[in-house]
Protein backbone atom coordinates (compact mmCIF):
# COMPACT_ATOMS: atom_id res chain seq x y z
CA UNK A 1 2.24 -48.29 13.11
CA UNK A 2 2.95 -45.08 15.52
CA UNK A 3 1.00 -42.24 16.63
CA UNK A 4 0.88 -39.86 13.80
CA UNK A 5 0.49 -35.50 14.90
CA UNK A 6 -1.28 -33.85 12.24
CA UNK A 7 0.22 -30.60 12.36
CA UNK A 8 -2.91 -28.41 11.05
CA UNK A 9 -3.64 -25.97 13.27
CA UNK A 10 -4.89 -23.29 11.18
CA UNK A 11 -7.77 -25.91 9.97
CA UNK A 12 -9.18 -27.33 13.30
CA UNK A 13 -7.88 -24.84 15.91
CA UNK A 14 -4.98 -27.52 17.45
CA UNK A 15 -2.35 -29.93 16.70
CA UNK A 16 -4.04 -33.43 16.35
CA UNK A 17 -2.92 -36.78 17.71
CA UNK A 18 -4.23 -39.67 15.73
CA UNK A 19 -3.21 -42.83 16.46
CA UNK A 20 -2.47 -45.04 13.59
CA UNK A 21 -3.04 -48.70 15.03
CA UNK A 22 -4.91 -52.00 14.70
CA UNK A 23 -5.97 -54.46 11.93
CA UNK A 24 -7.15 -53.87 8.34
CA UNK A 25 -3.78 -51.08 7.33
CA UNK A 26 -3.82 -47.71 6.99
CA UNK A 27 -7.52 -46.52 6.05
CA UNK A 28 -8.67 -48.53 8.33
CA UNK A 29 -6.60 -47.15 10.97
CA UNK A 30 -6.91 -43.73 9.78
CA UNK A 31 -10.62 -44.59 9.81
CA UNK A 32 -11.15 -45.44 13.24
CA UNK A 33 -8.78 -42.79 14.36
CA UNK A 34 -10.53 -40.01 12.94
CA UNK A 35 -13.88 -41.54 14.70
CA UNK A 36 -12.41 -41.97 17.74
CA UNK A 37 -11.67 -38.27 17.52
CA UNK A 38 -15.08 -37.23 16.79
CA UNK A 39 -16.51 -39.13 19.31
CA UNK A 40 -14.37 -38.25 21.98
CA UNK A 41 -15.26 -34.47 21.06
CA UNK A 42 -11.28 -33.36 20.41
CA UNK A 43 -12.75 -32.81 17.25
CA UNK A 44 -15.34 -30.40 17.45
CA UNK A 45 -19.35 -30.39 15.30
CA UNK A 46 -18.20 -27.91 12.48
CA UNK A 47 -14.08 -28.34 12.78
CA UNK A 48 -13.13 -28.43 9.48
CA UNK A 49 -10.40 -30.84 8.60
CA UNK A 50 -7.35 -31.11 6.71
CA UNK A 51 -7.16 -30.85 2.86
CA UNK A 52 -6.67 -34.48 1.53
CA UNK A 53 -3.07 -33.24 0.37
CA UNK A 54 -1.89 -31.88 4.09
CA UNK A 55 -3.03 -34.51 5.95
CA UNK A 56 -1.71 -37.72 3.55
CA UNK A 57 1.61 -35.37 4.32
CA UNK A 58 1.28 -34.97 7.61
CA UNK A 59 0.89 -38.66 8.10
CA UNK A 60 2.83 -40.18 5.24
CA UNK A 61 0.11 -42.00 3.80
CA UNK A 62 -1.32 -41.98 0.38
CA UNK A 63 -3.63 -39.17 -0.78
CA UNK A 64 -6.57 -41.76 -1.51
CA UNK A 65 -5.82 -43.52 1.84
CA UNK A 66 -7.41 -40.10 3.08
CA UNK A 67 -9.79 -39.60 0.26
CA UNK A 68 -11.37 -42.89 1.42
CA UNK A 69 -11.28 -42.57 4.92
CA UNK A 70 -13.14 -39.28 4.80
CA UNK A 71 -15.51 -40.60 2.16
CA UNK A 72 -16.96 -43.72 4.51
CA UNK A 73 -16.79 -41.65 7.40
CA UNK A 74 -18.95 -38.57 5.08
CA UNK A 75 -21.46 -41.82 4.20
CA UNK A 76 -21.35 -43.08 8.12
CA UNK A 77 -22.59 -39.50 9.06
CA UNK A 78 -19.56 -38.48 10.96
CA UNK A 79 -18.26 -35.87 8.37
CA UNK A 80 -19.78 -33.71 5.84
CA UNK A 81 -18.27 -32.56 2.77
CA UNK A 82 -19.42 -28.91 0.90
CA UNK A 83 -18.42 -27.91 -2.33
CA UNK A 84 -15.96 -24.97 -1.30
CA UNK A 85 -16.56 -25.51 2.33
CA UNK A 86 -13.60 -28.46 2.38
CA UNK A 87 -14.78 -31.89 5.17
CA UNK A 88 -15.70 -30.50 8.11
CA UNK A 89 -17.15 -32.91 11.23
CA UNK A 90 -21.38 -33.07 10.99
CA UNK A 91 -23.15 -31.23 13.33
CA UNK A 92 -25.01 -33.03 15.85
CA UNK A 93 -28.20 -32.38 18.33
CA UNK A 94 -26.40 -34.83 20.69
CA UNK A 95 -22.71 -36.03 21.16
CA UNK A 96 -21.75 -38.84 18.98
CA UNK A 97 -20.68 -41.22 21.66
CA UNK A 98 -23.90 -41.46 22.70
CA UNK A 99 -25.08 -42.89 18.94
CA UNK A 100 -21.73 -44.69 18.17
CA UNK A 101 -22.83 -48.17 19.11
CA UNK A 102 -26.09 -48.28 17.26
CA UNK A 103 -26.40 -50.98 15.05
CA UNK A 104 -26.26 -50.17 11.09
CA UNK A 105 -30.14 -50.99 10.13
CA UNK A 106 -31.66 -50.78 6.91
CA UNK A 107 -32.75 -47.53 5.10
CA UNK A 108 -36.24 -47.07 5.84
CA UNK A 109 -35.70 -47.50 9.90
CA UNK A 110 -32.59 -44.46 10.04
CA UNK A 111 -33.94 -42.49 7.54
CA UNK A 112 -31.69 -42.61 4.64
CA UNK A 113 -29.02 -44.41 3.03
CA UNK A 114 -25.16 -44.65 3.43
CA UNK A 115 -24.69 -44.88 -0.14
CA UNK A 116 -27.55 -43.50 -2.67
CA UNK A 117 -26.69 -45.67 -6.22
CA UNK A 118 -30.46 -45.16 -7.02
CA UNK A 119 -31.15 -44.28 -10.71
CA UNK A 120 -32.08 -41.20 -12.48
CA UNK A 121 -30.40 -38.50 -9.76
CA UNK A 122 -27.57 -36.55 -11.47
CA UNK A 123 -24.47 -35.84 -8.75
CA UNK A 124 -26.23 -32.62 -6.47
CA UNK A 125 -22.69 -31.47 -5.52
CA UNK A 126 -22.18 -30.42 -8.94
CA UNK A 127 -24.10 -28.16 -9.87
CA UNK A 128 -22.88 -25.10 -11.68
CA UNK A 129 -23.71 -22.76 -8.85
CA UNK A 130 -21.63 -19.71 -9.69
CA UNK A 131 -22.99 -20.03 -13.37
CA UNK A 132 -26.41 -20.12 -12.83
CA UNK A 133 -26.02 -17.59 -10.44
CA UNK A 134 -24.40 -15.24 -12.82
CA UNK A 135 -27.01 -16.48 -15.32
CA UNK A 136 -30.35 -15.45 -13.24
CA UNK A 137 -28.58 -12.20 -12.46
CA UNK A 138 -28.36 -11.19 -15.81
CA UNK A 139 -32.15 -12.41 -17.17
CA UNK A 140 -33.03 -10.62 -13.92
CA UNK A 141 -31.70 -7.30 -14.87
CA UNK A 142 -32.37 -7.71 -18.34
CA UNK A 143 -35.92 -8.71 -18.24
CA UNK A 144 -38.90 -6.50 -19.16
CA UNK A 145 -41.46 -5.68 -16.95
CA UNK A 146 -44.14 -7.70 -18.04
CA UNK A 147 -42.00 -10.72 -17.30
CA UNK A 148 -42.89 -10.25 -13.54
CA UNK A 149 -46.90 -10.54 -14.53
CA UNK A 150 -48.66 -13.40 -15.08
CA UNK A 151 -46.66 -16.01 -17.47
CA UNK A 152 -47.61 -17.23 -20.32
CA UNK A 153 -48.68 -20.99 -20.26
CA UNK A 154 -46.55 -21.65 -23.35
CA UNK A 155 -43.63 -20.11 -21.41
CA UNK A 156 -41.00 -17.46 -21.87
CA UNK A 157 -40.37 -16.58 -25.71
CA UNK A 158 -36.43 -16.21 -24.97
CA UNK A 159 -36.41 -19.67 -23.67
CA UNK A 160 -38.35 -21.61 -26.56
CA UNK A 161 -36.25 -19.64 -28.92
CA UNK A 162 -33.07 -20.95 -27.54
CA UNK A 163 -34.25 -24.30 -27.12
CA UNK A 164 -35.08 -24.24 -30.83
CA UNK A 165 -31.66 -23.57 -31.93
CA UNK A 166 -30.09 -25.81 -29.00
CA UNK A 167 -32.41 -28.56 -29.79
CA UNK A 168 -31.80 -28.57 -33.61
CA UNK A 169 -27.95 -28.41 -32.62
CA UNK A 170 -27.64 -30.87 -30.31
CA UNK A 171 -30.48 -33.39 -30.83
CA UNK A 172 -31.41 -33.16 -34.56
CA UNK A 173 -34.84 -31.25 -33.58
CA UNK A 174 -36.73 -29.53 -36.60
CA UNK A 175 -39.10 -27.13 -34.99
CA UNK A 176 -39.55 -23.55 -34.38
CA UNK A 177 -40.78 -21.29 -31.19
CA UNK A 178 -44.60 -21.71 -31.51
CA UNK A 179 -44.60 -25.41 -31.02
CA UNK A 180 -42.79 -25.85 -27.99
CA UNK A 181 -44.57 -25.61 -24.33
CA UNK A 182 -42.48 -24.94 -21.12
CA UNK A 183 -43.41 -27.29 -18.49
CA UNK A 184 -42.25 -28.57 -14.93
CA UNK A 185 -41.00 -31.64 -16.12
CA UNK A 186 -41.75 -35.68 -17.77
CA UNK A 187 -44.75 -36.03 -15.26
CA UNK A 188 -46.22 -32.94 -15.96
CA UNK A 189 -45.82 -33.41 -19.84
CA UNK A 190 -47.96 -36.68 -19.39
CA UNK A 191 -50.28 -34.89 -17.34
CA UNK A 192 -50.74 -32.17 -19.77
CA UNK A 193 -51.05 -34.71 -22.67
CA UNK A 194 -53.24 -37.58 -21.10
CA UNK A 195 -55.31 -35.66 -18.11
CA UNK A 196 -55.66 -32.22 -17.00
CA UNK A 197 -51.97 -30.68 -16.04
CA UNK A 198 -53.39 -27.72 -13.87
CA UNK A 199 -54.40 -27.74 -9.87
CA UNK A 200 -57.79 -28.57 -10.67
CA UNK A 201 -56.82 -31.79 -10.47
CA UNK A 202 -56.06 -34.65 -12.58
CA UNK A 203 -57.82 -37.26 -15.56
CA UNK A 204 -60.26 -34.46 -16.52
CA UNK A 205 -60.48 -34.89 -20.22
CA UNK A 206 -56.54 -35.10 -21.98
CA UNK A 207 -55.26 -34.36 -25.41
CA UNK A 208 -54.50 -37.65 -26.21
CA UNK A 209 -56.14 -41.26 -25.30
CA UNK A 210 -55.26 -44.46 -24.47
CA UNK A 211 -54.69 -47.37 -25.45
CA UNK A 212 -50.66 -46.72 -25.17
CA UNK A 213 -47.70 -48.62 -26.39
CA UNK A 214 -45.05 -48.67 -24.00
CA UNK A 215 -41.64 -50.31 -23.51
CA UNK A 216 -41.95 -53.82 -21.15
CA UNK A 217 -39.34 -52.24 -18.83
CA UNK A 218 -40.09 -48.51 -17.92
CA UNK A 219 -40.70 -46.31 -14.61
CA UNK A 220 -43.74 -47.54 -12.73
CA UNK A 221 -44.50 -44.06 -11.28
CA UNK A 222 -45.43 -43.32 -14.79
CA UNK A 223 -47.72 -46.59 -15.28
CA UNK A 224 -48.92 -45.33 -12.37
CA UNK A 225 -50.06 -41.67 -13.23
CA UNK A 226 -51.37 -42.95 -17.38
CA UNK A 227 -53.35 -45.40 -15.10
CA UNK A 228 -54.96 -42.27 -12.69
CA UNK A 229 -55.71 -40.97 -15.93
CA UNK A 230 -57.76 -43.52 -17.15
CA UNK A 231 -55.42 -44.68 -19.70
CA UNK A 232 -54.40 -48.56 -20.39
CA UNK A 233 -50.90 -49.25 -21.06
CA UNK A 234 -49.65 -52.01 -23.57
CA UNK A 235 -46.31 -53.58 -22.78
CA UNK A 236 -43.68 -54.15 -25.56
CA UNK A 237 -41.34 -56.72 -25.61
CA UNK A 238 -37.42 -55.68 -25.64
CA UNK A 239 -34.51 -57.15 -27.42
CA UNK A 240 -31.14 -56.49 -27.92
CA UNK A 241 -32.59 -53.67 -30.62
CA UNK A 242 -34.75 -51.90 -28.16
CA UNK A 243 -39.36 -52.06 -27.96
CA UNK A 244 -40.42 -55.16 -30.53
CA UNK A 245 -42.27 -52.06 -32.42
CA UNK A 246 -43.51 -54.57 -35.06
CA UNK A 247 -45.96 -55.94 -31.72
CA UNK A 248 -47.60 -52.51 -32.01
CA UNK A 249 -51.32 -52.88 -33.28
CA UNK A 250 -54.56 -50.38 -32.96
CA UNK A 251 -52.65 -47.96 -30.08
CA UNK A 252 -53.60 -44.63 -30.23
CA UNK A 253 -49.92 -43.76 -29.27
CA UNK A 254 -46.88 -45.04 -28.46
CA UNK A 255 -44.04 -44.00 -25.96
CA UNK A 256 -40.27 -44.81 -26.36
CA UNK A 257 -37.28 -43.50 -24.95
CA UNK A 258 -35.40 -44.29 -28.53
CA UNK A 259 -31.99 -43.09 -27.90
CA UNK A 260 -30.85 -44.87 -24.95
CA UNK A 261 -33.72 -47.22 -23.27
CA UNK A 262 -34.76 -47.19 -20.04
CA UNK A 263 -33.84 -48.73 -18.08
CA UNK A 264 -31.81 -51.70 -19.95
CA UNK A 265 -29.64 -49.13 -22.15
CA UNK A 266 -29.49 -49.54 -25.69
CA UNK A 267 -30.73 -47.21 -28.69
CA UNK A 268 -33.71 -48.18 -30.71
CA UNK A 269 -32.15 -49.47 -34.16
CA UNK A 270 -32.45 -47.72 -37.43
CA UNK A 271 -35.14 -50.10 -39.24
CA UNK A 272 -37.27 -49.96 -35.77
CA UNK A 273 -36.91 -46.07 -35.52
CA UNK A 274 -38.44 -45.86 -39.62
CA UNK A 275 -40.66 -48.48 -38.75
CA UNK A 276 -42.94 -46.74 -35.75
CA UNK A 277 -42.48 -43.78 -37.72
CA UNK A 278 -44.61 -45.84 -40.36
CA UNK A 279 -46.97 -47.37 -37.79
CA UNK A 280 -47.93 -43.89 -36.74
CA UNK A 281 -48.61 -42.73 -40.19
CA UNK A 282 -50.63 -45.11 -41.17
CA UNK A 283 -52.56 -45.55 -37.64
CA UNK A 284 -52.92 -41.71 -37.98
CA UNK A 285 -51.34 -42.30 -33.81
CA UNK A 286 -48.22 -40.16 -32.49
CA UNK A 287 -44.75 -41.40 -30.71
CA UNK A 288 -44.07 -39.96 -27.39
CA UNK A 289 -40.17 -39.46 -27.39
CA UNK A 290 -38.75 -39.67 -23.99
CA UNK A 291 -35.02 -38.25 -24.39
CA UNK A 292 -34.55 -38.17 -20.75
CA UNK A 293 -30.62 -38.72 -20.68
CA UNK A 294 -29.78 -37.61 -24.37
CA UNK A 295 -26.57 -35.77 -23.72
CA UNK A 296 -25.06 -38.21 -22.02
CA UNK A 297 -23.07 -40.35 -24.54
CA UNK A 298 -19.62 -42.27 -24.19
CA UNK A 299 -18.95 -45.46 -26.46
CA UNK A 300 -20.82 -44.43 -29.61
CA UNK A 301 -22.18 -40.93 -31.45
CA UNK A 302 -24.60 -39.20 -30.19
CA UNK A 303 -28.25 -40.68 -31.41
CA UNK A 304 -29.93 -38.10 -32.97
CA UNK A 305 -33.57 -37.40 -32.04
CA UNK A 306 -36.53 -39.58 -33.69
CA UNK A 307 -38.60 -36.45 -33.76
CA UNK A 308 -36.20 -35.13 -36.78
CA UNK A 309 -38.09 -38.32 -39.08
CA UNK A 310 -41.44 -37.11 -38.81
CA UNK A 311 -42.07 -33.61 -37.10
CA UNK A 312 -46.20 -34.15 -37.20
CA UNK A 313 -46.03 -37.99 -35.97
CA UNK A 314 -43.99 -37.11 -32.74
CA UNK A 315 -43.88 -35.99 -29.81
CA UNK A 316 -40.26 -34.65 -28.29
CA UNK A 317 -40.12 -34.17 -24.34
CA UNK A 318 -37.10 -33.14 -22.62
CA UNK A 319 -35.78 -31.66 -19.53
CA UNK A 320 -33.18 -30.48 -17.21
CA UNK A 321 -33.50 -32.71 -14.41
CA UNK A 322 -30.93 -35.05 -15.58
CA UNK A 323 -28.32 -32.43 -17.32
CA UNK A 324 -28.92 -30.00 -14.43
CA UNK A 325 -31.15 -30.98 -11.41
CA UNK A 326 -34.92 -31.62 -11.08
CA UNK A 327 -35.41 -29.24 -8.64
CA UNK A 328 -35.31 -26.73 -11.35
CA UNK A 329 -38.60 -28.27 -12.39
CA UNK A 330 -38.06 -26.95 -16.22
CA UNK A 331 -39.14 -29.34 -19.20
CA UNK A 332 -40.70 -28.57 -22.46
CA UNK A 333 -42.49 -30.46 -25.21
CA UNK A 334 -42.02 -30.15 -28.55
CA UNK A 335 -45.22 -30.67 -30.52
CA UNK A 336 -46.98 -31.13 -34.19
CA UNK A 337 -49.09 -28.31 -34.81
CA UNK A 338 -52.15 -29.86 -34.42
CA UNK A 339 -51.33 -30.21 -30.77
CA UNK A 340 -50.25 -26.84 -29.36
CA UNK A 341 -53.31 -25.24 -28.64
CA UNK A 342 -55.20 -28.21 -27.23
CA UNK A 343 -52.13 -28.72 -24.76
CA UNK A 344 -52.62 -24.68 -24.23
CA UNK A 345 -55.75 -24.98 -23.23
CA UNK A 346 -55.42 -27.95 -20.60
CA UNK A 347 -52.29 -26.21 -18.98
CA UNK A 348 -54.64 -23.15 -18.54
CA UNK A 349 -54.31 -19.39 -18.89
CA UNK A 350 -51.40 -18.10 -16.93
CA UNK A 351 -47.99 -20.34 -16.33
CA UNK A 352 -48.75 -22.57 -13.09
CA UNK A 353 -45.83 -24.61 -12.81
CA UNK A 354 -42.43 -23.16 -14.25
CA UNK A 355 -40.90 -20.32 -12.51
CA UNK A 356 -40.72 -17.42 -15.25
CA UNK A 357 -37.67 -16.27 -13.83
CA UNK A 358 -35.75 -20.05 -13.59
CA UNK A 359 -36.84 -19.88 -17.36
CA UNK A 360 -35.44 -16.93 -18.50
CA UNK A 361 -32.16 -17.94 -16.45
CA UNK A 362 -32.04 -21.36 -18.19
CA UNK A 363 -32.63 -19.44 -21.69
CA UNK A 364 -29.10 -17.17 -20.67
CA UNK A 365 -27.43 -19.91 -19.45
CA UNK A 366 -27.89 -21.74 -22.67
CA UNK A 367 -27.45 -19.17 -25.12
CA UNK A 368 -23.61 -18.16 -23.32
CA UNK A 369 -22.31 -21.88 -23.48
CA UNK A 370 -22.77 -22.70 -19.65
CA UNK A 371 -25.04 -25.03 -20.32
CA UNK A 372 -22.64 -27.01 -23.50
CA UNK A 373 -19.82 -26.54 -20.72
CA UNK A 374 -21.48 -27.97 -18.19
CA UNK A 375 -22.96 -30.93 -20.01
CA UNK A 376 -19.17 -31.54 -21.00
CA UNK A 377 -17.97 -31.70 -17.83
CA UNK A 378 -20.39 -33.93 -16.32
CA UNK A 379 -19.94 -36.31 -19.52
CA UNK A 380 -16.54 -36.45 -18.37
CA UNK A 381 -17.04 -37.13 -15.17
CA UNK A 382 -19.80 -40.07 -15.34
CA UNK A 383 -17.63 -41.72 -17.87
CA UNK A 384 -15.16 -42.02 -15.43
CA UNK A 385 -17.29 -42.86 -13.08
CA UNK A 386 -18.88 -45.63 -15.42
CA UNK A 387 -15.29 -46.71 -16.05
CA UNK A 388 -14.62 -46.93 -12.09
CA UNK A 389 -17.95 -49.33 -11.85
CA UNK A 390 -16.99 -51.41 -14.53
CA UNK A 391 -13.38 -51.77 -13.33
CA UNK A 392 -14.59 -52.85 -9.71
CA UNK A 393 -17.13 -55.32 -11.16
CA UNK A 394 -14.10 -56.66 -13.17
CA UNK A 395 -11.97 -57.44 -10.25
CA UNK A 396 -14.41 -58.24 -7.19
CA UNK A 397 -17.42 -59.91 -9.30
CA UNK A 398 -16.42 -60.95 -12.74
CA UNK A 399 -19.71 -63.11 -13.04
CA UNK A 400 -21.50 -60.64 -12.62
CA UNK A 401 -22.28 -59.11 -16.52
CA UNK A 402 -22.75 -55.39 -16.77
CA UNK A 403 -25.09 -53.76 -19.47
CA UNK A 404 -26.47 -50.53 -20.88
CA UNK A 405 -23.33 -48.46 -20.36
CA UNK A 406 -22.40 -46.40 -23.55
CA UNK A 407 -24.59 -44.11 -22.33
CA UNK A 408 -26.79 -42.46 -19.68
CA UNK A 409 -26.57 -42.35 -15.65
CA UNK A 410 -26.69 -45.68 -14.73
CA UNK A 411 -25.72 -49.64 -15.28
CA UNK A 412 -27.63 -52.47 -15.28
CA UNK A 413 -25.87 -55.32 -13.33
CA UNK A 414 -26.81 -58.94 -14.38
CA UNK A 415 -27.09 -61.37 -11.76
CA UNK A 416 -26.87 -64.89 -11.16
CA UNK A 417 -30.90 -66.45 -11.46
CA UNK A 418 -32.70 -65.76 -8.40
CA UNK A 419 -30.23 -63.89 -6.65
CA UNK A 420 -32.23 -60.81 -7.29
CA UNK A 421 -34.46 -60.07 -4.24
CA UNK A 422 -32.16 -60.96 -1.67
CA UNK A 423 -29.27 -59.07 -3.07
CA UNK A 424 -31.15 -55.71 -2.95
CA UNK A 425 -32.39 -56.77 0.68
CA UNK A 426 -28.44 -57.59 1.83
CA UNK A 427 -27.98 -54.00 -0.44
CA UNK A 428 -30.51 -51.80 2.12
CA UNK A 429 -29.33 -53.68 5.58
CA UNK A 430 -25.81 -51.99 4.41
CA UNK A 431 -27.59 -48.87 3.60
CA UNK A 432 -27.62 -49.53 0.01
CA UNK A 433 -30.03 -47.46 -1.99
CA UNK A 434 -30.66 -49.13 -5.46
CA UNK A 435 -33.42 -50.72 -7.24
CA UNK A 436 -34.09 -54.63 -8.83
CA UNK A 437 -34.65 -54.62 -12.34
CA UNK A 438 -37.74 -56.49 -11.34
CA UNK A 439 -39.23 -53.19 -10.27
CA UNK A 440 -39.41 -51.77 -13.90
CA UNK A 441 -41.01 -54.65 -15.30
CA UNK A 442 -44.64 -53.64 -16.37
CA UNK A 443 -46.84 -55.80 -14.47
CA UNK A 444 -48.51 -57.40 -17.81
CA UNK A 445 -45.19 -57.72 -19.36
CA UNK A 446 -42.76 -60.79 -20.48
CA UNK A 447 -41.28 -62.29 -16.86
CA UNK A 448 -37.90 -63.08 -18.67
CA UNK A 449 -35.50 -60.51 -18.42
CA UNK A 450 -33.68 -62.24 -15.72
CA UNK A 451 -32.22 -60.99 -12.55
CA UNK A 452 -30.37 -57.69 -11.98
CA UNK A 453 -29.81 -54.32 -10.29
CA UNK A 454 -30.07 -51.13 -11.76
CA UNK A 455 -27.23 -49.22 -10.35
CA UNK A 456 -27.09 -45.51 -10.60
CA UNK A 457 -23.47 -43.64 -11.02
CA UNK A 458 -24.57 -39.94 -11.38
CA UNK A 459 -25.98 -39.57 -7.41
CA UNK A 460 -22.80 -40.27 -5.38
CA UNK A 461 -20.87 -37.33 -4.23
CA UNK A 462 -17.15 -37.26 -6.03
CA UNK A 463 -15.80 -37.87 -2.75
CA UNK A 464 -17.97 -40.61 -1.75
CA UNK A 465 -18.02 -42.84 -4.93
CA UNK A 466 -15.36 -45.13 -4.12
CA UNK A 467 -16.98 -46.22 -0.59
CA UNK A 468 -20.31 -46.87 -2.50
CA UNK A 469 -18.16 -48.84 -4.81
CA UNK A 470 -16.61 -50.73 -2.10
CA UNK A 471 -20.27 -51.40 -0.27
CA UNK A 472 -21.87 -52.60 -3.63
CA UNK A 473 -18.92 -54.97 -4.32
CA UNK A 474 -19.53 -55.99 -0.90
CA UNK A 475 -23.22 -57.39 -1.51
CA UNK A 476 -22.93 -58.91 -4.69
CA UNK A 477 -23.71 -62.61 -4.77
CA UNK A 478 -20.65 -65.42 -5.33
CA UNK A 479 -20.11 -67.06 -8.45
């Protein structure tokens, strides 16, 4: 290879020398060139850098020989990339050369990961800025002046009326205005329902009591807050069908996430979805119905809510912090009657939690097609990204079995027996973030769901997803 000039002036102030030499062909020597001008300081903190375009021309290399190089050097900390602020070199409290022969340690010791392919964290770079933007400006302007008083605890009336009609679109959700509650989110739902949801402080005297069903596999920060709150959790087994529901007995209540499980994947079949309905009539108990990643659906039709069986026997809670981001903090529940104003009366007087105005700006955001447009897109997008994962697996790891992908934000990778703990140890001392299947497992539950990882596709930048890819590949164990 020669030296390359990369004839961008207009983007980084100078013409740029990088010198395309060395082992491992041209990303790698596009790679270490790019560092090596960085660390030397001829590229400046804040330069921004060639469009991937002008600089594969300027070089006459491949447009995802760039794309790559700028994505592991983005993940190394050298660059940073900014939706509509192009890849522009990090900004640093002290020159890079001083940091450049540090050792790659774990996450935990540096203080975050290369690569985040943790579960449950939609992609952060995409959210719909301009059209929630043009969204809150217009439930700003349009609001009434008592929307800037104290809120009320069932939240805004524009936003439970367009969740009604989105719901019953969308999901198959029969209810109506009255018997929906805004809340911050899943956490605070099970706050509200099983201790006291307001600052006073938790597991003073819920709406509902223990003992509760729930799936063998699930999110231990939840076990952990229904166990704050006094309540005791029942694992059910899982199958190929979804939560054994026939191993329900004298629960008070049961929670499932029916339309895509978490976090194995899967929907709950037909004869098990009639069946709890059953269970709960006849126990006189209510379902819980966790439809955390509903939209998100590739391989098969959309699974229509459980709540649409049997109004009065369940409970529907959704959010945005999948579809949109959590840090929107915007949920709601959907509840029988007979629930509404006990749930009122925990959450308290005035709205604590939900920001009045986020809600009215999610109500216009929904009701002009933003938020169906949106959802679209990112379907899209994860599907391809799914489709990348699965492709990679094919051709690096082909023993390895992947699972739980016609839907959601993540995969489930199957690995060989006992491979599990020190793959997601050789995972976080290459800056790895992801999570053992082992993790999920309720502590009382069956010990034979077998090794895995539970790899999460939403998180990753767009421009960073093929390095993760690459560093994932790169820990899995041999056949």
């Amino acid at each position: 290879m020669t030296d390359s000039w990369v004839n961008s002036g207009e983007r980084i102030g100078a013409d740029l020398l990088l010198e395309l030499s060395g082992p491992g062909g041209r990303r790698a020597a596009l790679t270490r060139a790019l560092r090596e001008a960085v660390r030397s300081g001829r590229l400046p903190p804040g330069a921004r850098l060639p469009p991937y375009r002008s600089l594969a021309a300027d070089l006459g290399v491949a447009r995802n020989t760039v794309a790559d190089a700028y994505a592991e050097l983005v993940a190394e900390g050298w660059l940073t990339a900014r939706q509509g602020s192009g890849t522009r070199v990090a900004e640093r409290a002290e020159p890079l050369r001083h940091a450049v022969r540090t050792p790659v340690q774990a996450p935990g010791r540096t203080g975050g990961p290369r690569h985040d392919l943790r579960q449950g964290t939609p992609d952060a770079s995409a959210f719909p800025r301009a059209a929630w933007a043009a969204s809150y400006r217009r439930a700003v302007q349009a609001a009434p002046s008592e929307a800037f008083g104290p809120g009320d605890p069932a939240g805004r009336r524009e936003l439970r009326e367009t969740l009604t009609e989105y719901l019953a679109r969308a999901r198959g959700v029969r209810t109506e205005p009255d018997r929906i509650v805004i809340c911050s989110g899943f956490a605070h739902a099970l706050r509200l329902l099983f201790g006291r949801g307001t600052r006073e402080g938790p597991a003073a005297g819920g709406v509902l009591r223990g003992p509760l069903g729930v799936e063998a596999y699930g999110l231990g920060f939840h076990r952990e807050l229904l166990a704050a709150a006094g309540v005791r959790t029942v694992p059910l087994p899982l199958d190929e069908h979804g939560a054994r529901v026939d191993a329900l007995g004298r629960e008070r209540a049961v929670l499932l996430t029916p339309a895509h499980q978490f976090p194995t994947g899967g929907p709950l079949h037909p004869e098990r979805r009639a069946a709890v309905i059953d269970w709960a009539r006849v126990q006189g108990a209510v379902v819980l119905e966790d439809d955390y990643d509903g939209e998100f659906r590739y391989d098969r039709r959309p699974v229509g809510a459980l709540q649409g069986l049997d109004p009065e026997r369940v409970i529907y809670l959704g959010s945005v912090s999948k579809s949109l981001s959590p840090a929107l903090r915007l949920g709601w529940m959907v509840l029988p009657e007979r629930y509404v104003e006990p749930v009122l009366a925990v959450k308290g007087e005035r709205e604590g939690w939900a920001s009045v105005l986020d809600q009215l700006a999610l109500a216009d955001f929904v009701a002009c097609g933003s938020y169906d447009r949106h959802v679209r897109r990112m379907r899209q997008r994860y599907r391809r990204r799914r489709d990348r994962l699965v492709a990679a697996l094919a051709a690096r790891a082909p023993h390895v079995g992947v699972t739980g992908i016609a839907a959601g934000l993540h995969a489930v990778l199957r690995l060989p027996p006992g491979t599990e703990r020190s793959t997601v140890k050789a995972a976080a001392w290459q800056g790895i973030a992801l999570d053992g299947l082992a993790g999920f497992r309720h502590p009382h539950g069956p010990t034979d769901g077998g090794d895995g990882l539970v790899v999460g596709y939403a998180a990753p930048a767009e421009h960073a997803y093929g390095a993760a890819l690459e560093a994932l590949c790169g820990v899995l164990p041999p056949e």
